[in-house]
N, C-alpha and C. Protein backbone atom coordinates (compact mmCIF):
# COMPACT_ATOMS: atom_id res chain seq x y z
N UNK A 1 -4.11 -8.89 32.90
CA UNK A 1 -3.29 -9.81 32.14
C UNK A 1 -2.02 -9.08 31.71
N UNK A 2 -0.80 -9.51 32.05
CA UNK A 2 0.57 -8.84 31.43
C UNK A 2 0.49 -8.95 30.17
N UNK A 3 0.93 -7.70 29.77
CA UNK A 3 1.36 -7.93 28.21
C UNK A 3 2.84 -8.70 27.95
N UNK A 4 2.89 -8.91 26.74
CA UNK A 4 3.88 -9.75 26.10
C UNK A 4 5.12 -8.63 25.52
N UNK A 5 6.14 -8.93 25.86
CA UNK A 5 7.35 -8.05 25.17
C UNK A 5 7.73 -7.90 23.94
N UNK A 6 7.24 -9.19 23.49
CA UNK A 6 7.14 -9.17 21.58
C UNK A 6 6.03 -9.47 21.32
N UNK A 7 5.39 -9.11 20.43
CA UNK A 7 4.19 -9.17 19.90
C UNK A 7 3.90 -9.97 18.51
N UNK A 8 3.42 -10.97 18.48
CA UNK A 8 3.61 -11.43 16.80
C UNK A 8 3.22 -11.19 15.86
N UNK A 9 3.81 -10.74 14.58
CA UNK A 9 3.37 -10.18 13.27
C UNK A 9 1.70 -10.65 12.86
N UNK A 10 1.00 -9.77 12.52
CA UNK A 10 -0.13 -9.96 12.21
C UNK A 10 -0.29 -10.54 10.89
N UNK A 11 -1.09 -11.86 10.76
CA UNK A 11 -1.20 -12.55 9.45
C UNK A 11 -2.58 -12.15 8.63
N UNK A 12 -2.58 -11.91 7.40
CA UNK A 12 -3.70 -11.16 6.88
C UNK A 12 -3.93 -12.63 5.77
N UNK A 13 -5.58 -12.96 5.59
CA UNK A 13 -6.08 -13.44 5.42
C UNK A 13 -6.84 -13.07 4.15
N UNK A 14 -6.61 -13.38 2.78
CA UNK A 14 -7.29 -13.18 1.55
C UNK A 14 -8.59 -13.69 1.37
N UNK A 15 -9.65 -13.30 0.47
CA UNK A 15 -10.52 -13.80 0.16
C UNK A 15 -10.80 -15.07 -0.31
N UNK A 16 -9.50 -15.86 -0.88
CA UNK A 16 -9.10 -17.07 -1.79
C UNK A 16 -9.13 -17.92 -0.40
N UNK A 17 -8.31 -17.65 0.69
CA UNK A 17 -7.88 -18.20 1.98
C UNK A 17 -6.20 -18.33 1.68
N UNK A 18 -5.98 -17.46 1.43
CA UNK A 18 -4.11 -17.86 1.42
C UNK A 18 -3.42 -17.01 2.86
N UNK A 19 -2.62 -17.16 3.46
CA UNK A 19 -2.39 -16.51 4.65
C UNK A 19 -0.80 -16.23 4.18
N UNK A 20 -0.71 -14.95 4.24
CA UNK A 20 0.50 -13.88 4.48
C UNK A 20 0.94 -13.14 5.65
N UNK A 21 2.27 -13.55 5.70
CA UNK A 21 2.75 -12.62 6.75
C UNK A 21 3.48 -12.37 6.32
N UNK A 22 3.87 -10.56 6.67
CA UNK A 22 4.95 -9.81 6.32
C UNK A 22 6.06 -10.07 7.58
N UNK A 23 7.04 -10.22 7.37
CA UNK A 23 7.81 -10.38 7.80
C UNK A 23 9.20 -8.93 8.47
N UNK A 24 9.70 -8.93 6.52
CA UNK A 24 10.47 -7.43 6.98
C UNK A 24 10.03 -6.69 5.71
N UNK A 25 10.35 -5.25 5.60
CA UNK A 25 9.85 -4.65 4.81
C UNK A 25 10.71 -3.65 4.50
N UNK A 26 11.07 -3.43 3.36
CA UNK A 26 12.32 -2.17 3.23
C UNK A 26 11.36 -1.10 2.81
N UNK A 27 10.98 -0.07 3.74
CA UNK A 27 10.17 1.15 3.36
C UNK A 27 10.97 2.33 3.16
N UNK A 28 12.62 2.33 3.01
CA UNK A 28 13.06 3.61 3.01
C UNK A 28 13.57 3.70 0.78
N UNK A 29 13.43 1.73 0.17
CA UNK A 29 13.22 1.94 -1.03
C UNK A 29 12.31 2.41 -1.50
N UNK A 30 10.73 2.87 -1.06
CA UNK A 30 10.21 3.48 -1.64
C UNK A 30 10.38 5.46 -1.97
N UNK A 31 11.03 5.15 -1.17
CA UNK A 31 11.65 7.09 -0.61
C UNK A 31 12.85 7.31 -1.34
N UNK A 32 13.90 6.05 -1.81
CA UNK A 32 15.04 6.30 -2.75
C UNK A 32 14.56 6.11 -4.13
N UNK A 33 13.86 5.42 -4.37
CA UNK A 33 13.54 4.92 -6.00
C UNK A 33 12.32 5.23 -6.24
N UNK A 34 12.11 5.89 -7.59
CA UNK A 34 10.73 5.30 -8.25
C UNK A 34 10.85 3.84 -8.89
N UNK A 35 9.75 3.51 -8.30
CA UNK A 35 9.22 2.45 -8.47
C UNK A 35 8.76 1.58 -10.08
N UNK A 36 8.94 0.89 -10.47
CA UNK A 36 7.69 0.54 -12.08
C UNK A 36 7.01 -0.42 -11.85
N UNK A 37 7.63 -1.87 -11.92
CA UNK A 37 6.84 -3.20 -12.11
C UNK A 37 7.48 -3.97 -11.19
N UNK A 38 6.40 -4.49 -10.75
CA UNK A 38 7.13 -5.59 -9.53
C UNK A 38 6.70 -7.09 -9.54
N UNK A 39 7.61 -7.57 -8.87
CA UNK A 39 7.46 -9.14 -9.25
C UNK A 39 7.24 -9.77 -7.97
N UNK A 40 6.84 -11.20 -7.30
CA UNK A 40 6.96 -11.78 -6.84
C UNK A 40 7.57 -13.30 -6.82
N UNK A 41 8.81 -13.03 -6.14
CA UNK A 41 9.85 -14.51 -6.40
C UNK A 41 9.37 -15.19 -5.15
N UNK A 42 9.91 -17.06 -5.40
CA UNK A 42 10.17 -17.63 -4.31
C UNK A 42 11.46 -17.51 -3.58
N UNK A 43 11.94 -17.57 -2.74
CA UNK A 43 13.28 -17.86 -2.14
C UNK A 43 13.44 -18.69 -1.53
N UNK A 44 14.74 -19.43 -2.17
CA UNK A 44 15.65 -20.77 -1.78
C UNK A 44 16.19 -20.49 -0.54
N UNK A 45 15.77 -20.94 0.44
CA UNK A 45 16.60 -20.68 2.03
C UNK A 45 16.76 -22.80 2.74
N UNK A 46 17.84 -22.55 3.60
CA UNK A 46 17.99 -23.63 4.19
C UNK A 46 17.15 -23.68 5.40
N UNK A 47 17.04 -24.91 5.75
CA UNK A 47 15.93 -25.08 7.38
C UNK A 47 16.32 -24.40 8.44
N UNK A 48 17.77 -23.73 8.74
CA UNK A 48 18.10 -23.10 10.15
C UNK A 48 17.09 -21.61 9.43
N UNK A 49 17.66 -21.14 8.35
CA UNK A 49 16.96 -19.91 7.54
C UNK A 49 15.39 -19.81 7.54
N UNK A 50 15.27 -20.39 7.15
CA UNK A 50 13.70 -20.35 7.18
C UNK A 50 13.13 -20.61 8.48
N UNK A 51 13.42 -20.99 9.20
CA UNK A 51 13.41 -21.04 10.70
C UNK A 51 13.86 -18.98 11.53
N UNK A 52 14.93 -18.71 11.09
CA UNK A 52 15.28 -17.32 11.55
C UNK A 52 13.91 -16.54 11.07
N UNK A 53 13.54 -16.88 9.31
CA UNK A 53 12.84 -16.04 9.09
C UNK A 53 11.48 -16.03 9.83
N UNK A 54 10.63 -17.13 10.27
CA UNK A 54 9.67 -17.25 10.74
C UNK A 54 9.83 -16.28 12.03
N UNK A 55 10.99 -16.08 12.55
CA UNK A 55 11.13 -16.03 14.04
C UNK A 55 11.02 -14.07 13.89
N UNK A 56 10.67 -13.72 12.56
CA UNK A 56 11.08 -12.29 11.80
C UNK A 56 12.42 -12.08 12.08
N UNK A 57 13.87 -12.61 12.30
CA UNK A 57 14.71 -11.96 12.31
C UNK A 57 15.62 -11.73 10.65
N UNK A 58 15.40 -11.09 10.20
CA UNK A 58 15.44 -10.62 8.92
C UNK A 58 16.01 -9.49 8.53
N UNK A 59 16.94 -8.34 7.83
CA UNK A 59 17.27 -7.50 7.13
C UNK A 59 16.85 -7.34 5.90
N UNK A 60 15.97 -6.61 5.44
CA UNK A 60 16.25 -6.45 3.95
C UNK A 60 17.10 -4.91 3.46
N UNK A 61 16.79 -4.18 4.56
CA UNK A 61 17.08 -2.71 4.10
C UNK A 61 18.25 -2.29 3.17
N UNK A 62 19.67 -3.03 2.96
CA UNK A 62 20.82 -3.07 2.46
C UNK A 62 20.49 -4.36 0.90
N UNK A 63 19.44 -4.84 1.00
CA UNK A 63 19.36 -5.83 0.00
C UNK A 63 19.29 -5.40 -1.38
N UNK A 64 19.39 -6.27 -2.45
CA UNK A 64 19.41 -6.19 -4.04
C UNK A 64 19.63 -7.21 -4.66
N UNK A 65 19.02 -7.03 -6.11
CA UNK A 65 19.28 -8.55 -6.59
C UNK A 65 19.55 -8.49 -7.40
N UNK A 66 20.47 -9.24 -8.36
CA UNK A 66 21.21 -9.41 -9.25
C UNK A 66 20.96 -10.84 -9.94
N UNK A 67 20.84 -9.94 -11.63
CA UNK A 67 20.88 -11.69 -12.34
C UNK A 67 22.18 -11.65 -12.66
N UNK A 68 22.43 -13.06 -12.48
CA UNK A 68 23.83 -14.28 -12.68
C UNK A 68 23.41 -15.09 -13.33
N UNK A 69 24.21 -15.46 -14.72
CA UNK A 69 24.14 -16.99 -15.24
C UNK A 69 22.60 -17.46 -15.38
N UNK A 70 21.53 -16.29 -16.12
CA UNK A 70 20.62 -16.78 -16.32
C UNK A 70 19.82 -17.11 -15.30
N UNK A 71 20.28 -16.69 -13.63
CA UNK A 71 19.38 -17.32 -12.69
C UNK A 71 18.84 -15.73 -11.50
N UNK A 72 18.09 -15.51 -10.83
CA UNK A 72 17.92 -14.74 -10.08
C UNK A 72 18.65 -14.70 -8.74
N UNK A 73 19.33 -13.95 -8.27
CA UNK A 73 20.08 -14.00 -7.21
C UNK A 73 19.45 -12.87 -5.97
N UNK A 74 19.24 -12.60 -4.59
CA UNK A 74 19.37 -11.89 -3.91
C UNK A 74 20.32 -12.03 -3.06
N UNK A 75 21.10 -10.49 -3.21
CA UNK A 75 22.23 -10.48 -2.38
C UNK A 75 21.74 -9.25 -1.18
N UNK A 76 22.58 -9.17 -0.30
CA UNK A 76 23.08 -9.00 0.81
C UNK A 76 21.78 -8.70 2.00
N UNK A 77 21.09 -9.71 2.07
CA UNK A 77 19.92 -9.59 2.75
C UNK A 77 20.35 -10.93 4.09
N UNK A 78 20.43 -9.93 5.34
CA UNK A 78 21.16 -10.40 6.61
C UNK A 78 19.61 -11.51 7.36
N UNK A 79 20.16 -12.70 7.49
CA UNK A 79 18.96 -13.61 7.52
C UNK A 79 20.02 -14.16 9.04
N UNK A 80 19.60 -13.80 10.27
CA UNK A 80 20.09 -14.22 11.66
C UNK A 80 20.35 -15.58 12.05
N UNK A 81 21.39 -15.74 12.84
CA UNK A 81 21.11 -17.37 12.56
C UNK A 81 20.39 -17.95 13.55
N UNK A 82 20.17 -18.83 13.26
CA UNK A 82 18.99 -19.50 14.15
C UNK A 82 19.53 -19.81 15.69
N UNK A 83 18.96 -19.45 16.60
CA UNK A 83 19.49 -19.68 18.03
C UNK A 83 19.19 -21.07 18.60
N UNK A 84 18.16 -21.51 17.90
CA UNK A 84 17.86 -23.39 18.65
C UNK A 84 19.17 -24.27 17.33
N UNK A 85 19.81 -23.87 16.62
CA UNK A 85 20.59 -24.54 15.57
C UNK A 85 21.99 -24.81 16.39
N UNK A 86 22.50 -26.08 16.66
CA UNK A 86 24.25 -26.77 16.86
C UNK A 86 24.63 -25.77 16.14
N UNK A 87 26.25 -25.22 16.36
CA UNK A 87 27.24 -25.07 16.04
C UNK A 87 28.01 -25.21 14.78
N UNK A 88 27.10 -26.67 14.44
CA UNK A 88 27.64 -27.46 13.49
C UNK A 88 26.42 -27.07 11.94
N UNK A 89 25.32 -26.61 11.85
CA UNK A 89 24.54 -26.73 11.02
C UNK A 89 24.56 -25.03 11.05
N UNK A 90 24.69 -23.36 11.66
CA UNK A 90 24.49 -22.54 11.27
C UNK A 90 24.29 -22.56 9.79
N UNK A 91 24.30 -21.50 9.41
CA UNK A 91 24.42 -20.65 7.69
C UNK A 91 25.16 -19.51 7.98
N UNK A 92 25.77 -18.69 6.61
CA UNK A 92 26.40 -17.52 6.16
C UNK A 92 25.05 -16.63 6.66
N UNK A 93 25.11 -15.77 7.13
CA UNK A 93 24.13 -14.32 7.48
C UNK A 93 23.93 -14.18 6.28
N UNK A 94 25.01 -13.41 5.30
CA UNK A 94 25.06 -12.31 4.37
C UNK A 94 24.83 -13.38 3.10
N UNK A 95 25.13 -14.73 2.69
CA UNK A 95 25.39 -15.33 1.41
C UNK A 95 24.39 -14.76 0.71
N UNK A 96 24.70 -15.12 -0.68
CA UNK A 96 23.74 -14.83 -1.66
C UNK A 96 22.31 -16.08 -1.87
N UNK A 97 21.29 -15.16 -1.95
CA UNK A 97 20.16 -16.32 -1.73
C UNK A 97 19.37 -16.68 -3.71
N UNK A 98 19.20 -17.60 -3.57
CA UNK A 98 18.51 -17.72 -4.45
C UNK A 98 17.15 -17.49 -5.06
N UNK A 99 16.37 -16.84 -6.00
CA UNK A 99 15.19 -16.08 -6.14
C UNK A 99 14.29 -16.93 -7.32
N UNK A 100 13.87 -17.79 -7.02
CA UNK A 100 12.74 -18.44 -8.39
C UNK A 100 11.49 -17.80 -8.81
N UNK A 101 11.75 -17.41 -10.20
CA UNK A 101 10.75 -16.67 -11.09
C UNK A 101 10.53 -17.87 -12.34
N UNK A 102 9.88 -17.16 -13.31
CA UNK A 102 9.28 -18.26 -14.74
C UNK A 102 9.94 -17.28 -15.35
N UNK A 103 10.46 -17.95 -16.37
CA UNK A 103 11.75 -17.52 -17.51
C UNK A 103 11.17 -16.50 -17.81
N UNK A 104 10.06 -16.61 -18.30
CA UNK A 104 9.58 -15.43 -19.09
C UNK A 104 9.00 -14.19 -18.20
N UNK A 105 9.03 -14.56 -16.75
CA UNK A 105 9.46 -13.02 -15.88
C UNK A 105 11.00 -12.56 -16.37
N UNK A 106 11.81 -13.40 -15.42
CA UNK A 106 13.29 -13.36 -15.59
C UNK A 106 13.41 -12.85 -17.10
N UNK A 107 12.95 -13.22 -18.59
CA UNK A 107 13.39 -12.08 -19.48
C UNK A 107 13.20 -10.99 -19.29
N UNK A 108 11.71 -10.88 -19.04
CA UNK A 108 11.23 -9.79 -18.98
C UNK A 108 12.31 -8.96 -18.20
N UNK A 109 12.81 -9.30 -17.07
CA UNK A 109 13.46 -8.41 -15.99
C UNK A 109 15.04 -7.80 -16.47
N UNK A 110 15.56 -9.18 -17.47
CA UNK A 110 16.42 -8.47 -18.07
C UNK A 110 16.53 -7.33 -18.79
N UNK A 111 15.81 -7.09 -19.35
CA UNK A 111 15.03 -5.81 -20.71
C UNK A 111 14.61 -4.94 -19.97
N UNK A 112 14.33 -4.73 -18.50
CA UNK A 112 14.19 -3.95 -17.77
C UNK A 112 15.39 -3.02 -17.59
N UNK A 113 16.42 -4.41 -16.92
CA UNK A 113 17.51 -3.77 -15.93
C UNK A 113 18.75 -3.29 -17.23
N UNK A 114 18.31 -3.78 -18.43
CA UNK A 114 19.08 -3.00 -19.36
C UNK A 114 19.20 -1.11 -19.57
N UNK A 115 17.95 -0.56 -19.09
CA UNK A 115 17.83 0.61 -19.23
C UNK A 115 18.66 1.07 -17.67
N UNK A 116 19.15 2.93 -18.59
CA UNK A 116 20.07 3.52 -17.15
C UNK A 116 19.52 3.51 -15.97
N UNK A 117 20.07 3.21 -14.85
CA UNK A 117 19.93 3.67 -13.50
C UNK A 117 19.13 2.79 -12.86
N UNK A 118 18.69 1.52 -13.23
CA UNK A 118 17.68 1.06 -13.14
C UNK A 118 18.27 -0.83 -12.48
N UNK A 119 17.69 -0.57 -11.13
CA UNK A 119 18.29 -2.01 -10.39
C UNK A 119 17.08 -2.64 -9.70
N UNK A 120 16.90 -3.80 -9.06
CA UNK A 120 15.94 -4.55 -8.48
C UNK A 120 16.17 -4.36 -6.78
N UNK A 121 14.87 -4.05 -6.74
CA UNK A 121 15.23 -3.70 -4.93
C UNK A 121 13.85 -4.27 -4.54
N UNK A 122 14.31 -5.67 -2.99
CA UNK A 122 13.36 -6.41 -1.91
C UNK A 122 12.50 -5.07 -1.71
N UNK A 123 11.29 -5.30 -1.60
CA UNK A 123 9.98 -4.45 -1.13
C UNK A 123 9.88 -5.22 0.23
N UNK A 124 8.89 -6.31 0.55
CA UNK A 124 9.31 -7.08 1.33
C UNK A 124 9.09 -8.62 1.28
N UNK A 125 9.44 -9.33 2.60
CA UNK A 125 9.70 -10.60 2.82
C UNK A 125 8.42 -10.74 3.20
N UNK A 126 8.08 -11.83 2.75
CA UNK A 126 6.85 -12.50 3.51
C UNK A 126 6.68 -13.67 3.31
N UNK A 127 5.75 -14.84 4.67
CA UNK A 127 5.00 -16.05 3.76
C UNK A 127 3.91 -16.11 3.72
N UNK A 128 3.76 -16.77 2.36
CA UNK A 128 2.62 -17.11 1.96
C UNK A 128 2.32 -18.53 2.00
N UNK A 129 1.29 -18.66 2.52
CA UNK A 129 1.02 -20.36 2.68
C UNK A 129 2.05 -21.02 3.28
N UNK A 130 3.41 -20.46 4.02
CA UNK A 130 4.18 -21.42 4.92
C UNK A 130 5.45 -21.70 3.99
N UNK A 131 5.72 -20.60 2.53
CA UNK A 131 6.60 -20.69 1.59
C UNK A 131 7.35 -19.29 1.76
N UNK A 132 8.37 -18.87 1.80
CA UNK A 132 9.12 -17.60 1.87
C UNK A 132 8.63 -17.19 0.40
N UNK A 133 8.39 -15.37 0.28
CA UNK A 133 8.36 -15.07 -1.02
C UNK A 133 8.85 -13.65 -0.30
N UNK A 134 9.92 -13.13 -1.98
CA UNK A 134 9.98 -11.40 -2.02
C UNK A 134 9.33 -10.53 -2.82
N UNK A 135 8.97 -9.87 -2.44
CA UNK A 135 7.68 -8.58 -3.40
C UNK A 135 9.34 -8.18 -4.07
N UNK A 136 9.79 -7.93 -5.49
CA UNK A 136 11.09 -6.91 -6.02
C UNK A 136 10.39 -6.45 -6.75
N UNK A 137 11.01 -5.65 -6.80
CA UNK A 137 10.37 -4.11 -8.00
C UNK A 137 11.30 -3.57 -8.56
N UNK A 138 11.61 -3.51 -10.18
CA UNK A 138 12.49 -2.31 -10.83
C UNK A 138 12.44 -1.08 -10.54
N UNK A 139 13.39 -0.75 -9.98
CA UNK A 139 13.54 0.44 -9.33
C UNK A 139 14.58 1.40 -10.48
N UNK A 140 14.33 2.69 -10.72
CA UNK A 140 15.15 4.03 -10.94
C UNK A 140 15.86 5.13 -9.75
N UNK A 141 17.03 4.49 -9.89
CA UNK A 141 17.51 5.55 -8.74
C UNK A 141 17.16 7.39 -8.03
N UNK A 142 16.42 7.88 -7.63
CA UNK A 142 15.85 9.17 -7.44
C UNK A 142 17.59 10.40 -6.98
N UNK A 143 17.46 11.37 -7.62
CA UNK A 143 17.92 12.41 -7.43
C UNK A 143 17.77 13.54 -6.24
N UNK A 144 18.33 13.32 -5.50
CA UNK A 144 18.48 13.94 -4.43
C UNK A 144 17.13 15.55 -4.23
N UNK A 145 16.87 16.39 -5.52
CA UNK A 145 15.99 16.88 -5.26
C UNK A 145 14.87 16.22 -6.03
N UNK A 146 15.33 15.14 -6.32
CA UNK A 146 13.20 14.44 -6.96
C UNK A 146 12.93 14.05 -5.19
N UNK A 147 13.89 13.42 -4.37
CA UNK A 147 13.29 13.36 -3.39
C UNK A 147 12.66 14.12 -2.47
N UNK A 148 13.28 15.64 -2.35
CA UNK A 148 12.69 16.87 -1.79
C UNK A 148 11.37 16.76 -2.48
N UNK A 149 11.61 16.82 -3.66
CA UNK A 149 10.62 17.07 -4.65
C UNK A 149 8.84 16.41 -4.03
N UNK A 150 9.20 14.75 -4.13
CA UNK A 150 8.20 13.72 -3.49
C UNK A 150 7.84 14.25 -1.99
N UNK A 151 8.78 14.52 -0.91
CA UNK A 151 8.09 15.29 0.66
C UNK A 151 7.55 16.43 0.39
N UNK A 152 7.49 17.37 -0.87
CA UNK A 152 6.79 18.65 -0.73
C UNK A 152 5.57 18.11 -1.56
N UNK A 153 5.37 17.22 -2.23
CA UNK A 153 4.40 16.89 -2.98
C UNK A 153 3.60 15.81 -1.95
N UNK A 154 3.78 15.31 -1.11
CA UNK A 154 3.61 14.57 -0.09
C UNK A 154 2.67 15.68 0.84
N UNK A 155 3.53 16.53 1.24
CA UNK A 155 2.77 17.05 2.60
C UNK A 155 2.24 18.03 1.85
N UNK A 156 1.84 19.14 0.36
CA UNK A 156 0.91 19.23 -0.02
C UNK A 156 -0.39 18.75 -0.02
N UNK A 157 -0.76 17.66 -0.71
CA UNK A 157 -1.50 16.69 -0.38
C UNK A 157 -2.19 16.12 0.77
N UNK A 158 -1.65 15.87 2.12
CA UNK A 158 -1.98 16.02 2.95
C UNK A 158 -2.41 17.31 3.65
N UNK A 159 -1.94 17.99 3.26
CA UNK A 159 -2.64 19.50 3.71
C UNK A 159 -3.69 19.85 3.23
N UNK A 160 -4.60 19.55 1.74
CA UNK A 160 -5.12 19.47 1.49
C UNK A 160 -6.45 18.54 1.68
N UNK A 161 -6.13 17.57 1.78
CA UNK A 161 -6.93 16.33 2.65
C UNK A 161 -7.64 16.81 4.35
N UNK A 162 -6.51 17.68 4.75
CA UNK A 162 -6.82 18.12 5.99
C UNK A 162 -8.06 19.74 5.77
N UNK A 163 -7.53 19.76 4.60
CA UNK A 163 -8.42 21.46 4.54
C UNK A 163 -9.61 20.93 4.03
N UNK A 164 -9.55 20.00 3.22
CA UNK A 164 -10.97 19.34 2.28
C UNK A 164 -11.65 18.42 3.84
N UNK A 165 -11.29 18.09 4.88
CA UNK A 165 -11.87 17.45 5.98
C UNK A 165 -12.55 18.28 6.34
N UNK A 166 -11.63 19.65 7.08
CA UNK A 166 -12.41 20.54 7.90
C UNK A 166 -13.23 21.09 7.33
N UNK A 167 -13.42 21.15 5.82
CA UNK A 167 -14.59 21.78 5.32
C UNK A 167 -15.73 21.33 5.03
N UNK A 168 -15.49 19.97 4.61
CA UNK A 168 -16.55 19.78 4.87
C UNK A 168 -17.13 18.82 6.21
N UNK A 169 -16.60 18.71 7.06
CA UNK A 169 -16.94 18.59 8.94
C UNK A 169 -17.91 19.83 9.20
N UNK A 170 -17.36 20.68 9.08
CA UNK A 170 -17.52 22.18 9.00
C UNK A 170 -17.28 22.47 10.38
């Protein structure tokens, strides 16, 4: 049997029965920022959009979100445009998307992003139940050697894991 040139994202299946698929995933914010509390928003997308996203063509890696006017915003997260869409119906790639939380997240997030250094960064895109959602997390910007810092504390750890295997394998 030939294999297939794209392969489709694997959907993971909860105990409740809710079905998630990850879509895109920004894994190089976990390597710039420490991390604290994270939220899960809905996102406002149009039908060509939500259509790209299904298809995974998605960016988050350059993304961030910003509150405006009391409302949740994600900006610069590159959403492809849809290739079966007229001429006439595309979308903006780059526009700013809209992020629905319950007020009393959204305070909460303000009182967050009040403290230094401290911004909201996409973890990732996914759907749930056939609805777009973003994992964001308050993030603290990392210092060039906290990050050395995290790969030597990293592959410690793993070296250890590897010495605690072979010993007891024996």
């Amino acid at each position: 049997m030939p294999r297939r040139a794209h392969q489709k994202a694997k959907t993971d299946v909860t105990d409740v029965g809710i079905r998630y698929k990850t879509i895109a995933q920004n894994r190089r914010a976990r390597f710039n920022y420490d991390l604290s509390e994270k939220f899960e928003a809905g996102l406002v997308l149009s039908g060509t959009e939500i259509k790209s996203v299904r298809d995974g063509r998605v960016n988050i890696a350059e993304a961030y979100a910003r509150i405006r006017n009391g409302e949740l915003w994600l900006m610069n997260t590159h959403i492809a445009e849809y290739h079966g869409a007229s001429h006439y119906s595309t979308h903006d790639t780059l526009r700013p998307r809209k992020l629905l939380l319950h007020k009393k997240q959204l305070r909460r997030l303000e009182l967050e992003l009040g403290r230094e250094r401290s911004t909201l960064v996409p973890l990732r895109l996914y759907l749930k139940d056939h609805h777009a959602k973003v994992e964001i997390a308050v993030a603290k910007g990392r210092r060039q050697y906290d990050r050395r810092h995290a790969i030597r504390d990293r592959e410690n750890k793993r070296d250890m894991d590897r010495a605690m295997r072979r010993r007891r394998d024996g």
